[in-house]
Protein backbone atom coordinates (compact mmCIF):
# COMPACT_ATOMS: atom_id res chain seq x y z
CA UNK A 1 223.57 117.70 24.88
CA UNK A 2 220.26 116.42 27.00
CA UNK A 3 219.63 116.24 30.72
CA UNK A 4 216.97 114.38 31.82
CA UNK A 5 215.66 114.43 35.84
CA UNK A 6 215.22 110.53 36.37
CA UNK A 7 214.75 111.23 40.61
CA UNK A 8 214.27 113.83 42.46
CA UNK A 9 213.55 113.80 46.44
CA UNK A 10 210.43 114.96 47.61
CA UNK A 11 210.27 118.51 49.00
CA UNK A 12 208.93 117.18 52.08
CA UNK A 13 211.99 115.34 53.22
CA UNK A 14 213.52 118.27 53.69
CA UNK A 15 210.57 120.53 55.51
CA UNK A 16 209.81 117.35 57.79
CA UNK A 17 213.73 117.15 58.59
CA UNK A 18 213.87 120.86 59.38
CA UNK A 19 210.65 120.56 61.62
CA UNK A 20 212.54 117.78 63.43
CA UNK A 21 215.05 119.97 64.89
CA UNK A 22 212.22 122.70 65.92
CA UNK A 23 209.73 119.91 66.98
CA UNK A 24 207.03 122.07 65.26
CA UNK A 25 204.90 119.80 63.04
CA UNK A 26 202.21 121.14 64.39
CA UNK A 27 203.02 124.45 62.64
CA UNK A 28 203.06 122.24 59.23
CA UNK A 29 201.00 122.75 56.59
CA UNK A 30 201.48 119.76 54.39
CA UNK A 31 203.90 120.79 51.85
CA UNK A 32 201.71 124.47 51.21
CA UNK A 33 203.67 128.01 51.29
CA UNK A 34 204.53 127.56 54.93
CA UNK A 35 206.53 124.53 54.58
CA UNK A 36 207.95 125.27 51.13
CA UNK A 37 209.14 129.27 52.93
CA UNK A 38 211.00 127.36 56.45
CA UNK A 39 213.09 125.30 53.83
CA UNK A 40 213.99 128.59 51.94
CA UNK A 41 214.04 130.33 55.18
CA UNK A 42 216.31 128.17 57.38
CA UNK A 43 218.74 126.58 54.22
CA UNK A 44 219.16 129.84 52.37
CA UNK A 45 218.39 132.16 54.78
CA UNK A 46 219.58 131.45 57.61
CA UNK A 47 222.75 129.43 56.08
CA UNK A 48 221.90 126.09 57.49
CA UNK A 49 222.30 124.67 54.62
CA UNK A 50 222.86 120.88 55.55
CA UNK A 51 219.06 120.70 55.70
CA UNK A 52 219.37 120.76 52.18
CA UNK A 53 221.22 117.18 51.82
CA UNK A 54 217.64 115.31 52.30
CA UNK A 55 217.15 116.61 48.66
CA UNK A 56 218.49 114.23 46.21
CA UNK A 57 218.88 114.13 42.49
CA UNK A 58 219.95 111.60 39.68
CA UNK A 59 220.31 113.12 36.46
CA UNK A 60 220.81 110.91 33.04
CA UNK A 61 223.08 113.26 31.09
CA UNK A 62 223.70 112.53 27.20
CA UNK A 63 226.45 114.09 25.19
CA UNK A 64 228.82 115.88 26.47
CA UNK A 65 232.56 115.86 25.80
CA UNK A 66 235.19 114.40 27.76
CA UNK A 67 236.57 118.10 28.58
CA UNK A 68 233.11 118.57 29.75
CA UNK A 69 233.31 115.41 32.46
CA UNK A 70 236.53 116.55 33.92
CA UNK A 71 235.29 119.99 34.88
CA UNK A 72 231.83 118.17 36.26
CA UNK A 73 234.04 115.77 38.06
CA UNK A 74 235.83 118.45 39.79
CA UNK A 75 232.07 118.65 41.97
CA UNK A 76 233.39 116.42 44.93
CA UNK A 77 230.57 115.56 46.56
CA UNK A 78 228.78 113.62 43.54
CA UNK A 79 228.33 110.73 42.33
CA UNK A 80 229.01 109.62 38.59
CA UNK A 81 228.55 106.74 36.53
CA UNK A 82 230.15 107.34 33.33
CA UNK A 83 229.93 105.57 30.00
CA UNK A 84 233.62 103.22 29.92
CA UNK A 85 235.92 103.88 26.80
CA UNK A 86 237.08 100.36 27.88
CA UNK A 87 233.77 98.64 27.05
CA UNK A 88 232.11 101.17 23.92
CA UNK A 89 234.91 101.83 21.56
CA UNK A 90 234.59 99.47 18.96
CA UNK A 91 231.40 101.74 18.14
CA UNK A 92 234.00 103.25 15.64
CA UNK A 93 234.87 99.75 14.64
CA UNK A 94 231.99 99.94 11.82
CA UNK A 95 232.37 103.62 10.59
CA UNK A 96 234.31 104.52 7.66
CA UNK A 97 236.80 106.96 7.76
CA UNK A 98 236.29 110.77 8.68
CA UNK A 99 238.96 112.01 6.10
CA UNK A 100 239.77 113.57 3.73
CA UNK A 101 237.73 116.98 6.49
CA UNK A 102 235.24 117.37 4.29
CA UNK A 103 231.86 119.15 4.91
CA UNK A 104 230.04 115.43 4.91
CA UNK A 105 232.97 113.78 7.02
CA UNK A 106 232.66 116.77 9.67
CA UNK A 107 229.12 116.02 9.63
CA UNK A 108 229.07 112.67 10.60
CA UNK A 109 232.28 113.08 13.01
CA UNK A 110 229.59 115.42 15.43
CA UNK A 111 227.92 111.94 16.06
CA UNK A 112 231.04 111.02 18.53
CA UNK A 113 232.79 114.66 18.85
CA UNK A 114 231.56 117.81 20.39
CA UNK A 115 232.41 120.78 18.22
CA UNK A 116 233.66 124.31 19.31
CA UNK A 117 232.26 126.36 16.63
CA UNK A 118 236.31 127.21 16.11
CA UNK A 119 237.57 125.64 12.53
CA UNK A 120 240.93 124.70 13.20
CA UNK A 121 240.14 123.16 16.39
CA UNK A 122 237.35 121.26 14.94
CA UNK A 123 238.95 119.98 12.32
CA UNK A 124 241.44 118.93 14.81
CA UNK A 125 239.49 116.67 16.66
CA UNK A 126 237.82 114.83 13.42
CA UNK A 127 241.97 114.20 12.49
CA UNK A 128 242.56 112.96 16.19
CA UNK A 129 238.82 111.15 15.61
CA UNK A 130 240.34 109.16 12.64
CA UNK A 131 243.31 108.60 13.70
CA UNK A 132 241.53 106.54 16.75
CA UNK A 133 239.01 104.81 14.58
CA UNK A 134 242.30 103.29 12.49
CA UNK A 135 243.52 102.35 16.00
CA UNK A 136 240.45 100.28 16.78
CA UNK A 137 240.25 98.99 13.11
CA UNK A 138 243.93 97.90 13.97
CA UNK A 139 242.39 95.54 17.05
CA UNK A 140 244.65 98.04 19.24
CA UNK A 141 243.10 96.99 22.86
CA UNK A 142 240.65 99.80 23.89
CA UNK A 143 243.03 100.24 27.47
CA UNK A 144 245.46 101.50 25.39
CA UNK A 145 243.80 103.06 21.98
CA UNK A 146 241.90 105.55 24.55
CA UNK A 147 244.67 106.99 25.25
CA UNK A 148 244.23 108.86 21.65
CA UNK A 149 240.87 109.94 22.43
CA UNK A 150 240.02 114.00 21.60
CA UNK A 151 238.90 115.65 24.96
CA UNK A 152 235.81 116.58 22.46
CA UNK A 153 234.49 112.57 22.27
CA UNK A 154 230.97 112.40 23.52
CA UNK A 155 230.00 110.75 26.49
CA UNK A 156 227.41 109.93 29.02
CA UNK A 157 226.62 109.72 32.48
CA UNK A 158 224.05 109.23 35.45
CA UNK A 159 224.99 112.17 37.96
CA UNK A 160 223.52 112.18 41.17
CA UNK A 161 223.88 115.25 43.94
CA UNK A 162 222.08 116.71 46.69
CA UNK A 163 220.45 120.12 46.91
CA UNK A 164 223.75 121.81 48.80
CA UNK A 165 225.99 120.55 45.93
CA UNK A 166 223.78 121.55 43.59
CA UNK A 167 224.34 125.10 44.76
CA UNK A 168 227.20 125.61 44.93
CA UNK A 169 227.40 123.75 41.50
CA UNK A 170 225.38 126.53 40.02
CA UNK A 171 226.76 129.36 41.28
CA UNK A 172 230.40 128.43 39.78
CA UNK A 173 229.20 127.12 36.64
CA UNK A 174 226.36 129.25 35.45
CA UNK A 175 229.59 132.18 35.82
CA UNK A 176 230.72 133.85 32.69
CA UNK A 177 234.22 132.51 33.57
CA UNK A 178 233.09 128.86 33.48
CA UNK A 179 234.32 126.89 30.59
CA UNK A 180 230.75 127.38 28.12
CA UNK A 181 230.05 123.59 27.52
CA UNK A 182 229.53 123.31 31.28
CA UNK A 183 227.81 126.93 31.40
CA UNK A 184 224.88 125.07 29.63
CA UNK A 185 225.08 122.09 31.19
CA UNK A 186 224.66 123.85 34.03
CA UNK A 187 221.58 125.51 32.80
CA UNK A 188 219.79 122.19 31.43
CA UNK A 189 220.38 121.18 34.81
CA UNK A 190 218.44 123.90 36.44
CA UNK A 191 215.97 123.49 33.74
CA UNK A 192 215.35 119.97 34.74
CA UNK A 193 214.64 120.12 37.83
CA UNK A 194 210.79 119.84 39.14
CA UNK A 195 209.27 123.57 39.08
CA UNK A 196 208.28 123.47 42.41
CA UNK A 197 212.58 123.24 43.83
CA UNK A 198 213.65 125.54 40.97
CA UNK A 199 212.76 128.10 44.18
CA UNK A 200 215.61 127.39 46.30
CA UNK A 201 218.39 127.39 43.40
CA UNK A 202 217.21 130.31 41.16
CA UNK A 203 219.42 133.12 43.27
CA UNK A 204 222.73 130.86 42.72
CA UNK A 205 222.22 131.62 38.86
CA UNK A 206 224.85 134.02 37.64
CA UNK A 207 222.70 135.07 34.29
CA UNK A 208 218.92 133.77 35.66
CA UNK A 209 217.68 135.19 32.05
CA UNK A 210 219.48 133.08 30.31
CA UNK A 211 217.90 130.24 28.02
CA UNK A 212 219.60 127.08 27.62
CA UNK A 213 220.84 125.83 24.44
C-alpha cells in the first residue's frame, strides 16, 4: 500500500476565512503561532468546525484491495476516482496461471491480490484470482468477468477530502474496531499530510503511537 499527498490547501485559507467572520486581520500574524492556534482554537475548540472545509486534500492512493475501497467509500463527503475493472483487466490477459498454490504462484498472485496473512483465505483468493484470469483468457467481456473478482484485487485511486472529513475519517478508522487494511490506510494518510496540519488531526487518532506499516 502507498499514499502519496499530491495537494494540500494552504493553512492560510483557513486562518484568513476564520478572520473573515471576526474582521480581525489586523490581529494576524502571517501564518506564525497566532494564526496556526485561532484555526485550532475556533475548529477544534470551539466546534466550529466548517472553518475547516477551506482545507483541501487529494491523495494518490496505490494498492489497496477492493474490500478496502468499499469501507473508504462509505466516507460520504469525498471524492474518488478509482482505477475501472472495465478498462484494466486484460492486465491478467498476459500472466500465466497462478495454480497449482504453490509458494512461487502465491508469490506472484500478491502483484494483483492483497493478502490477509490467514492461509486458507489466501489461498482462496489466488483460486478465485485464476479462475478470473481463465475468464479473461476466454475473451469473457470485462462487464461481466468482474463480476468474479476477489474483494482482495488491488486497486487504485485519487481521494480527495477536506479537513472536517478528514476527521472524522480518522477518528473511526484509526479505531481498533476498524477493519485493519483501512486502520493503516488510515495512518499513511495522517502520515502524509504536510507536518505543519498534522496539528489539527493528531487528537482524532485512536492509537497516536502507532507506526504505519
Amino acid at each position: 500500500m502507498q499514499v502519496l499527498l499530491k495537494h494540500a490547501t494552504p493553512l492560510s485559507c483557513c486562518y484568513e476565512a476564520i478572520r473573515t467572520c471576526y474582521q480581525s486581520f489586523g490581529y494576524s500574524d502571517q501564518g506564525g503561532r497566532k494564526d496556526l492556534e485561532l484555526i485550532d482554537r475556533v475548529a477544534n475548540k470551539y466546534r466550529h468546525n466548517s472553518t475547516l472545509e477551506h482545507l483541501f486534500y487529494n491523495f494518490d492512493i496505490q494498492g489497496i484491495s477492493r474490500a478496502c475501497l468499499q469501507e473508504l467509500a462509505r466516507h460520504r463527503m469525498a471524492s474518488f476516482s478509482v482505477k475501472s475493472s472495465r478498462y484494466t483487466l486484460r492486465e491478467l490477459k498476459s500472466e500465466e496461471s497462478f495454480t497449482p498454490l504453490e509458494p512461487q504462484n502465491l508469490e506472484r498472485a500478491q502483484k494483483f491480490l492483497v493478502f490477509t496473512g490467514v492461509e486458507a483465505v489466501d489461498r482462496a483468493s489466488v483460486q478465485a484470482l485464476e479462475n478470473l484470469r481463465l475468464l479473461i483468457v476466454q475473451n469473457i467481456k470485462n462487464d461481466y468477468a468482474k463480476f468474479a473478482m476477489p474483494e482482495s484485487y488491488k486497486t487504485s485511486l485519487a481521494f480527495s477530502l477536506n479537513a472536517r472529513s478528514l476527521q472524522n475519517f480518522l477518528s473511526l478508522r484509526t479505531d481498533s474496531k476498524a477493519l485493519w487494511e483501512i486502520r493503516t490506510l488510515a495512518l499513511k494518510i495522517y502520515e502524509a499530510l504536510p507536518e505543519d496540519h498534522r496539528y489539527l488531526f493528531t487528537h482524532c487518532l485512536k492509537h497516536e503511537n502507532s507506526t504505519p506499516c
